[in-house]
N, C-alpha and C. Protein backbone atom coordinates (compact mmCIF):
# COMPACT_ATOMS: atom_id res chain seq x y z
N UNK A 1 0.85 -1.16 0.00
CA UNK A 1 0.00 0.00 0.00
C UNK A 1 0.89 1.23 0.00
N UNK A 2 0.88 2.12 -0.69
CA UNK A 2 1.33 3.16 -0.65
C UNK A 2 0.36 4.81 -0.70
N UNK A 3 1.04 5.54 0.09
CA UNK A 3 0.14 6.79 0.41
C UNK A 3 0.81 7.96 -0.19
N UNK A 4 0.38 8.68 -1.07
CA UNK A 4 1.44 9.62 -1.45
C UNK A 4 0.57 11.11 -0.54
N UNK A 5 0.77 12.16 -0.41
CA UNK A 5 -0.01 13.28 0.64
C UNK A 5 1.33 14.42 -0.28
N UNK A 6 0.45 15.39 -0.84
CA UNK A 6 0.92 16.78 -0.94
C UNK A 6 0.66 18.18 0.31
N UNK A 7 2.10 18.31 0.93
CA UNK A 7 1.41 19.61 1.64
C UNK A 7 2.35 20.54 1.06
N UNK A 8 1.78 21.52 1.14
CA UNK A 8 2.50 22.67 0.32
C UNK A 8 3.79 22.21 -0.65
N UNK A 9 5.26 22.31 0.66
CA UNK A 9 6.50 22.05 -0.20
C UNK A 9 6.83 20.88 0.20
N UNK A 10 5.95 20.29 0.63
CA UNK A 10 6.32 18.83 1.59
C UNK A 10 5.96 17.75 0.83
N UNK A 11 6.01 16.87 0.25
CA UNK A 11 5.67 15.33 -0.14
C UNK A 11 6.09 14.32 0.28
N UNK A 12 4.90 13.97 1.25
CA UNK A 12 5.56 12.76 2.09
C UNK A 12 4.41 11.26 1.42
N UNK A 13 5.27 10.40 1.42
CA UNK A 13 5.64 8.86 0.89
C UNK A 13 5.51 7.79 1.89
N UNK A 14 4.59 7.19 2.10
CA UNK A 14 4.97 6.61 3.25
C UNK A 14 4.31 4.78 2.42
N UNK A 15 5.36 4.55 2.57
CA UNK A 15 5.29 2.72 1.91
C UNK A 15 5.04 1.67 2.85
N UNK A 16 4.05 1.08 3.08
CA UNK A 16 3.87 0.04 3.87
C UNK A 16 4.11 -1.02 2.78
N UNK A 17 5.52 -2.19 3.25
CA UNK A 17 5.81 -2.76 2.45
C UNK A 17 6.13 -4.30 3.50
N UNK A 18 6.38 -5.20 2.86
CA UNK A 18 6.73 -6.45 3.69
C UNK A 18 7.93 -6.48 4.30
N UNK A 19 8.70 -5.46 4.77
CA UNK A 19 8.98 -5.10 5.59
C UNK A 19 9.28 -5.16 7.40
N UNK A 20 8.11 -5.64 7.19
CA UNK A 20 7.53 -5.90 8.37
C UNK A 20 7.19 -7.09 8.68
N UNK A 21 7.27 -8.06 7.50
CA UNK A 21 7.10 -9.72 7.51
C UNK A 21 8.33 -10.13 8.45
N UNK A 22 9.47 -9.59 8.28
CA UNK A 22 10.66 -9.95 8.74
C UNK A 22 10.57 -9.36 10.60
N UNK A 23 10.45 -8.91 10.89
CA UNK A 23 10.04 -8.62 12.16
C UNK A 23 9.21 -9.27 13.12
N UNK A 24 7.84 -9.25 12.42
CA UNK A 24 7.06 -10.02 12.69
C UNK A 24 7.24 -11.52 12.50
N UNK A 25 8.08 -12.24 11.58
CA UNK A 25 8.71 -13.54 11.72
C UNK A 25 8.88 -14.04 13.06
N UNK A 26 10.15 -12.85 13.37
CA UNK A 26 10.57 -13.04 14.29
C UNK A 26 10.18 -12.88 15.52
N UNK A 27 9.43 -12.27 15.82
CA UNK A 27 8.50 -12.06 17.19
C UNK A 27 7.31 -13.30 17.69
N UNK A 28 6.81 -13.76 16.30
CA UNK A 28 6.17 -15.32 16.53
C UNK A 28 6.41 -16.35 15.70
N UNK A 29 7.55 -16.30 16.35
CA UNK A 29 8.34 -17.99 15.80
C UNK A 29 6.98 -19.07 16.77
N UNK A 30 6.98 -18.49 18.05
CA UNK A 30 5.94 -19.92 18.32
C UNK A 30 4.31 -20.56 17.92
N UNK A 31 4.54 -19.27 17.63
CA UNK A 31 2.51 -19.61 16.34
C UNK A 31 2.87 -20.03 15.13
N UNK A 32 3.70 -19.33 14.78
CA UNK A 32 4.22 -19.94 12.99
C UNK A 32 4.85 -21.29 13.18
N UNK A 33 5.54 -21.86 13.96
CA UNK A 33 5.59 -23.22 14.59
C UNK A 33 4.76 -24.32 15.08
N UNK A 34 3.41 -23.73 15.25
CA UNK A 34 2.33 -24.36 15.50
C UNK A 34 0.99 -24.53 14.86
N UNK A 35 1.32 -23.97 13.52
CA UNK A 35 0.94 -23.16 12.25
C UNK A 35 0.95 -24.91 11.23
N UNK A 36 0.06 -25.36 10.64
CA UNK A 36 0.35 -26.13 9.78
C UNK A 36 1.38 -25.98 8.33
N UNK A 37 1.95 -26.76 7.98
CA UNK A 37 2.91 -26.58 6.88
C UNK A 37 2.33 -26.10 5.27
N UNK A 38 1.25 -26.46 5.42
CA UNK A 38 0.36 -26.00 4.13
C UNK A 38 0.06 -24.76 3.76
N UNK A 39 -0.81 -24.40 4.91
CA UNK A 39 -0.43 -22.45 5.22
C UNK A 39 -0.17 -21.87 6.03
N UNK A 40 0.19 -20.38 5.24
CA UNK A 40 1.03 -20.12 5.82
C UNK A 40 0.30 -18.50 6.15
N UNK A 41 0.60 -18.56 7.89
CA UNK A 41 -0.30 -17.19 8.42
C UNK A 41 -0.39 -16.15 7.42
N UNK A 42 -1.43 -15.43 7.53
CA UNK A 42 -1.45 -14.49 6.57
C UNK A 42 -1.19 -13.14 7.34
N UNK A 43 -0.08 -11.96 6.37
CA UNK A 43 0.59 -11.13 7.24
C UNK A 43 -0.36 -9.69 6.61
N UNK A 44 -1.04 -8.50 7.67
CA UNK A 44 -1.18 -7.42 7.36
C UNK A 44 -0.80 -6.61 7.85
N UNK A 45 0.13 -5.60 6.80
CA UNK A 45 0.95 -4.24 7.19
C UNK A 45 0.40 -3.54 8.26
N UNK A 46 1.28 -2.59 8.85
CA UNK A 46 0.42 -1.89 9.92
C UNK A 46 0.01 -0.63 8.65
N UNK A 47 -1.25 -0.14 9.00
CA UNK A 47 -2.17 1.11 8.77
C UNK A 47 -1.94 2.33 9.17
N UNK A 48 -1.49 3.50 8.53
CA UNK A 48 -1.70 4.52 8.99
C UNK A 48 -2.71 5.17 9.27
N UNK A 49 -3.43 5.86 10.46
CA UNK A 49 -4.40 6.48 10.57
C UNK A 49 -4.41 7.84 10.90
N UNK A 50 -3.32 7.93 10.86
CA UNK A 50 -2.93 9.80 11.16
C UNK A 50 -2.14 10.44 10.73
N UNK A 51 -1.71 11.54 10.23
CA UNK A 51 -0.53 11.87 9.84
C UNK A 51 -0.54 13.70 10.31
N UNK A 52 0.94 14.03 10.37
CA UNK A 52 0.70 15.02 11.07
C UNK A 52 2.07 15.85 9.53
N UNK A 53 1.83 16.94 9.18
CA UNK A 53 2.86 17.80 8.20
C UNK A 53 4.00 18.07 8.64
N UNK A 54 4.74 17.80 7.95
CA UNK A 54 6.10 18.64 7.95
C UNK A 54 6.49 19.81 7.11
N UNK A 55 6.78 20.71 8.29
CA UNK A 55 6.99 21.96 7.70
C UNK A 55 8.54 22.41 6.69
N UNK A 56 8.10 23.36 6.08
CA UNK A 56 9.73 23.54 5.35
C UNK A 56 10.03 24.72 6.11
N UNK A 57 11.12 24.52 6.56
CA UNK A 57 12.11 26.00 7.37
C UNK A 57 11.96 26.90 6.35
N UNK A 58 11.36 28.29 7.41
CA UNK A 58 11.92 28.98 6.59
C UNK A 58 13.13 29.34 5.88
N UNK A 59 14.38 29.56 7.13
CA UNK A 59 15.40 29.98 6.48
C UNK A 59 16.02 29.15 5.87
N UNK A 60 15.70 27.98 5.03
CA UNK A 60 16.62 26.73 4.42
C UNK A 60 16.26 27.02 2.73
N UNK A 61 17.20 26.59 2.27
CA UNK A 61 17.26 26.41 0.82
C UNK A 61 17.22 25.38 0.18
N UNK A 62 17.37 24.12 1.15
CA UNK A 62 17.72 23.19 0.82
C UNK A 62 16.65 22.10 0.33
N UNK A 63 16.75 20.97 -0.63
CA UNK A 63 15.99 19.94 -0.72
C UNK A 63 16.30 18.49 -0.67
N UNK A 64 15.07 17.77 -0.80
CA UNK A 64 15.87 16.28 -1.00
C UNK A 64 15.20 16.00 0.14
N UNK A 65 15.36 14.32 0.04
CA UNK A 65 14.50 13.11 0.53
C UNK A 65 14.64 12.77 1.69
N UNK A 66 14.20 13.24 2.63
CA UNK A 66 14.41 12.62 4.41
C UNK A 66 13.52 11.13 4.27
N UNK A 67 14.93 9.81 4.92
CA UNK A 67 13.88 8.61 4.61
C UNK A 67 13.94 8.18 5.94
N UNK A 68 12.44 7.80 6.72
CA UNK A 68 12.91 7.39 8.06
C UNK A 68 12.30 6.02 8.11
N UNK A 69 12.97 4.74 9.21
CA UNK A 69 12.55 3.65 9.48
C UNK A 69 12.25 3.39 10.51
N UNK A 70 10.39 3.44 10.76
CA UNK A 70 9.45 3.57 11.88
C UNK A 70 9.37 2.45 12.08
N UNK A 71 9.73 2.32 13.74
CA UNK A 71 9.81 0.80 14.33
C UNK A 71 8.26 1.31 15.20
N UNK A 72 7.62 0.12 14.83
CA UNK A 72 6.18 -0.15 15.85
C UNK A 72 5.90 -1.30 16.55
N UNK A 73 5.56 -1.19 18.09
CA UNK A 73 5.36 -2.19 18.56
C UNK A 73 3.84 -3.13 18.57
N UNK A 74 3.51 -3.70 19.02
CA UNK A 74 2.54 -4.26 18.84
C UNK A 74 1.37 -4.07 18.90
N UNK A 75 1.53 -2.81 19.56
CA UNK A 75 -0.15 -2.19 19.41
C UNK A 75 0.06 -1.05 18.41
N UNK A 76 0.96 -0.92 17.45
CA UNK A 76 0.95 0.45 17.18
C UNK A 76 1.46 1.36 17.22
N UNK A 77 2.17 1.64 18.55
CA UNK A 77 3.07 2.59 18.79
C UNK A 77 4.14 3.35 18.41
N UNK A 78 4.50 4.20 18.25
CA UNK A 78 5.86 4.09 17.68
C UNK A 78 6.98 4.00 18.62
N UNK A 79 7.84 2.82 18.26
CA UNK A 79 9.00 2.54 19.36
C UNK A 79 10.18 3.55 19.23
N UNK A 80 10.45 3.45 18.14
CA UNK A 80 11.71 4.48 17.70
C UNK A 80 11.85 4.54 16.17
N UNK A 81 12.68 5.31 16.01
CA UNK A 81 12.65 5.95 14.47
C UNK A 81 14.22 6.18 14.39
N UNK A 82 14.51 5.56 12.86
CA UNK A 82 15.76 5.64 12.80
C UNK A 82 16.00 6.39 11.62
N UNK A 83 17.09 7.16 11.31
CA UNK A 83 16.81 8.46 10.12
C UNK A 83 17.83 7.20 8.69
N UNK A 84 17.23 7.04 7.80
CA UNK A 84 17.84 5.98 6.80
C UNK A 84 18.57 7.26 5.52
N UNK A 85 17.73 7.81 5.83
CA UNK A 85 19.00 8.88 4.70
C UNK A 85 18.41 10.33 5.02
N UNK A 86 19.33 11.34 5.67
CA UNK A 86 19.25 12.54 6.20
C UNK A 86 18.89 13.29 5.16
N UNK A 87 18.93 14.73 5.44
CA UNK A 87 18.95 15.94 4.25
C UNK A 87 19.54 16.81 5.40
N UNK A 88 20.42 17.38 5.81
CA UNK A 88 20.82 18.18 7.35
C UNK A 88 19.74 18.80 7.48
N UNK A 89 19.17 20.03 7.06
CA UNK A 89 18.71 21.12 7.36
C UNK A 89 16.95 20.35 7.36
N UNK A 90 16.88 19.58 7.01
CA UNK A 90 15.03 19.21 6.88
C UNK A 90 14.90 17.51 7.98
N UNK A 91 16.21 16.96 8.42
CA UNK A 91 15.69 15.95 9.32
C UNK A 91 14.84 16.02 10.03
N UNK A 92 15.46 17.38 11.15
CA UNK A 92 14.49 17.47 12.06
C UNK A 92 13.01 17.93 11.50
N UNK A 93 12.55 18.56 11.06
CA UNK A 93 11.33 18.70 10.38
C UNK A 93 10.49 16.57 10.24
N UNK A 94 10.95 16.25 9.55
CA UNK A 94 10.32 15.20 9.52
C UNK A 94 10.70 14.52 10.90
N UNK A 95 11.38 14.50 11.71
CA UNK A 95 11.45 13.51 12.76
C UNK A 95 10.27 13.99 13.93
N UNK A 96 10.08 15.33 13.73
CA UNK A 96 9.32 16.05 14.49
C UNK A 96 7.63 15.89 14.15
N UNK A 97 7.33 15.37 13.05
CA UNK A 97 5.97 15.27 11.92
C UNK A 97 5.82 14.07 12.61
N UNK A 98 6.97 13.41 12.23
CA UNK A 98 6.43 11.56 12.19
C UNK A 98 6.09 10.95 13.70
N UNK A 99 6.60 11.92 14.74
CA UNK A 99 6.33 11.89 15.64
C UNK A 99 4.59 12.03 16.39
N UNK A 100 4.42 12.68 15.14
CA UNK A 100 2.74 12.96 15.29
C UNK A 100 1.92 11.32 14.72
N UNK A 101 2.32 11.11 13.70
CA UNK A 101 1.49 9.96 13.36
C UNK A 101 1.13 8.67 14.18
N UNK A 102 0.11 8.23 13.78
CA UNK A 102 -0.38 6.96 14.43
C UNK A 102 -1.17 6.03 13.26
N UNK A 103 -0.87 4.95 13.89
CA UNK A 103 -0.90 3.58 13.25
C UNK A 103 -1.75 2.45 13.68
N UNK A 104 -1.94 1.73 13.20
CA UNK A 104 -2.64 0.24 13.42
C UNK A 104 -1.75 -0.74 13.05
N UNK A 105 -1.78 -1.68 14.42
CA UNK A 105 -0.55 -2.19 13.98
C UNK A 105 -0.70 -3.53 13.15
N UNK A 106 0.50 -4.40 12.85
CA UNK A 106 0.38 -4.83 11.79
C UNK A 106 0.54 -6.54 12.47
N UNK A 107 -0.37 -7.49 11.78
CA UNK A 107 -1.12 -8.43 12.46
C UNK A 107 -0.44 -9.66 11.42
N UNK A 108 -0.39 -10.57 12.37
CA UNK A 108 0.22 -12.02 11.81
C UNK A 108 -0.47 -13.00 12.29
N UNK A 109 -1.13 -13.77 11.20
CA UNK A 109 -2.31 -14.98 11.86
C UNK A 109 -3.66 -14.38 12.60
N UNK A 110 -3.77 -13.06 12.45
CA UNK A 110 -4.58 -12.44 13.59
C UNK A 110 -4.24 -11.72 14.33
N UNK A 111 -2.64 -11.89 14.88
CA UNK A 111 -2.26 -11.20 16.45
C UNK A 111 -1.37 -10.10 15.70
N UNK A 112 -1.68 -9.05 16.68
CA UNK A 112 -0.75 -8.27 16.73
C UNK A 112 0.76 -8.24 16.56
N UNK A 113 1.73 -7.82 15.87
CA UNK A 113 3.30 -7.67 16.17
C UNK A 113 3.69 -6.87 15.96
N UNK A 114 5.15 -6.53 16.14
CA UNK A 114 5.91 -5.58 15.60
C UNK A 114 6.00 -5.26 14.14
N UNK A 115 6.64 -4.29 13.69
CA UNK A 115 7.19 -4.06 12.52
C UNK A 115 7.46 -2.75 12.40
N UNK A 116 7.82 -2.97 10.90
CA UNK A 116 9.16 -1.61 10.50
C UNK A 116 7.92 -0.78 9.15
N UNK A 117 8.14 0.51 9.46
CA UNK A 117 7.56 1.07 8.34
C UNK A 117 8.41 2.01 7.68
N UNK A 118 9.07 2.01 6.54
CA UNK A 118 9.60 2.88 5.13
C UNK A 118 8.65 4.36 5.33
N UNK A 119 8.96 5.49 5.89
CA UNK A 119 8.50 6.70 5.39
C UNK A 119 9.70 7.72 4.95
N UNK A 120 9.12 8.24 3.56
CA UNK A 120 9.76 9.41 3.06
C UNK A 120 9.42 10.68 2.64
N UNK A 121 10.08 11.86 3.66
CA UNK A 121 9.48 12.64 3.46
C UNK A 121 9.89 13.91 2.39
N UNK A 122 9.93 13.95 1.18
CA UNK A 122 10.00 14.63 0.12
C UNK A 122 9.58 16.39 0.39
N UNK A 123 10.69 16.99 0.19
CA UNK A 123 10.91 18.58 0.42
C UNK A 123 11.45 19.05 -0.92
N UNK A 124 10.37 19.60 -1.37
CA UNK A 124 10.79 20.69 -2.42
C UNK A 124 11.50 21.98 -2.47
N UNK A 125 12.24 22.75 -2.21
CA UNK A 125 12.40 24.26 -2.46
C UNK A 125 11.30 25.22 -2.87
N UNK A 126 10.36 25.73 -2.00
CA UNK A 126 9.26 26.73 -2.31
C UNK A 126 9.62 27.94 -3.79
N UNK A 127 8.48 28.15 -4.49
CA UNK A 127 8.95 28.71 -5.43
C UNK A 127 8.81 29.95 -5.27
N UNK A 128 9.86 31.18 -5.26
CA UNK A 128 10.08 32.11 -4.87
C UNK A 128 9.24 33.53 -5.33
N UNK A 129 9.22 33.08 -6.66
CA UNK A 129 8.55 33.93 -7.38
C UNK A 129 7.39 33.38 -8.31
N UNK A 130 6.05 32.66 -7.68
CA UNK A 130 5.23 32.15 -8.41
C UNK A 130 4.06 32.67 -9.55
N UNK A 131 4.33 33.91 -9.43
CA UNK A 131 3.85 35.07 -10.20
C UNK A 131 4.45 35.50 -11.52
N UNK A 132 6.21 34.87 -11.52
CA UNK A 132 6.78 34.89 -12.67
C UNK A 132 7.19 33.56 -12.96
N UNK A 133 6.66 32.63 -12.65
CA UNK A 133 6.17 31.42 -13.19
C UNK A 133 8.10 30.25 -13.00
N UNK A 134 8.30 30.84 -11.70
CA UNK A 134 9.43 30.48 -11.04
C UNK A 134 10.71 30.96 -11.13
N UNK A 135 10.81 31.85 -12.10
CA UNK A 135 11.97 32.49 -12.60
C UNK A 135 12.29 34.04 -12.23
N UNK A 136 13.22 34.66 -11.41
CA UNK A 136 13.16 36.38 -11.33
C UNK A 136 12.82 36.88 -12.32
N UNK A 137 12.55 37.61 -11.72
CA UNK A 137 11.76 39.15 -12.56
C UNK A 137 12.93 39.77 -13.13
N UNK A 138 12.98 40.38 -14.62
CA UNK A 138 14.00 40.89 -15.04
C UNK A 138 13.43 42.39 -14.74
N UNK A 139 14.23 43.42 -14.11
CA UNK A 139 13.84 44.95 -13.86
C UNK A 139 13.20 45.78 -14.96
């Protein structure tokens, strides 16, 4: 599932991907062990149900892809967040956003587990002069 969300100069990406199969593996080795060999539990991503914007600094110039890897625990939560590829001047902006969101967490056989969620938060450079169709004004 993927969510794409335009806010102003912000485009945030947030990929719920299998990802999270690997986590959740590992957290119930003893149901998937007790699990017949024929099938095999069926895994659903955790859900976003909230999302909160990230703002663009004013005083920054800068752009490019803040990618973060949202660890959730079993109800949902967010455990911690690890920054997978910075931008200096716009991390904090998204670490501060993603901090807002909330989730449903992501279920194996039924039960609840952990997992990892892929979000990226995409920062454009605001266009300075949108009246001259992005380009200065010649005097």
């Amino acid at each position: 599932m993927r969510r794409v969300l335009a806010i102003g100069s912000v485009l945030i990406l947030a990929s719920i991907m299998g990802g999270g199969w690997l986590a959740a593996q590992s957290s119930s080795s003893s149901s998937a062990a007790s699990s017949s060999s024929n099938s095999t539990p069926k895994f659903q991503p955790p859900e976003v149900v909230a999302t909160a914007d990230a703002t663009y600094p004013i005083n920054s110039v800068a752009f490019g892809t803040v990618v973060l890897e949202v660890h959730l625990d079993a109800t949902g939560a967010i455990e911690d967040v690890k920054v997978a590829r910075p931008v200096p001047s716009l991390t904090r902006q998204a670490l501060e956003a993603i901090k807002q969101w909330r989730f449903n967490p992501a279920t194996l056989g039924g039960k609840p587990v952990k997992s990892i969620v892929p979000v990226a938060f995409i920062f454009v450079r605001p266009d300075l002069y949108p009246r001259y169709g992005g380009s200065r004004p010649r005097p």
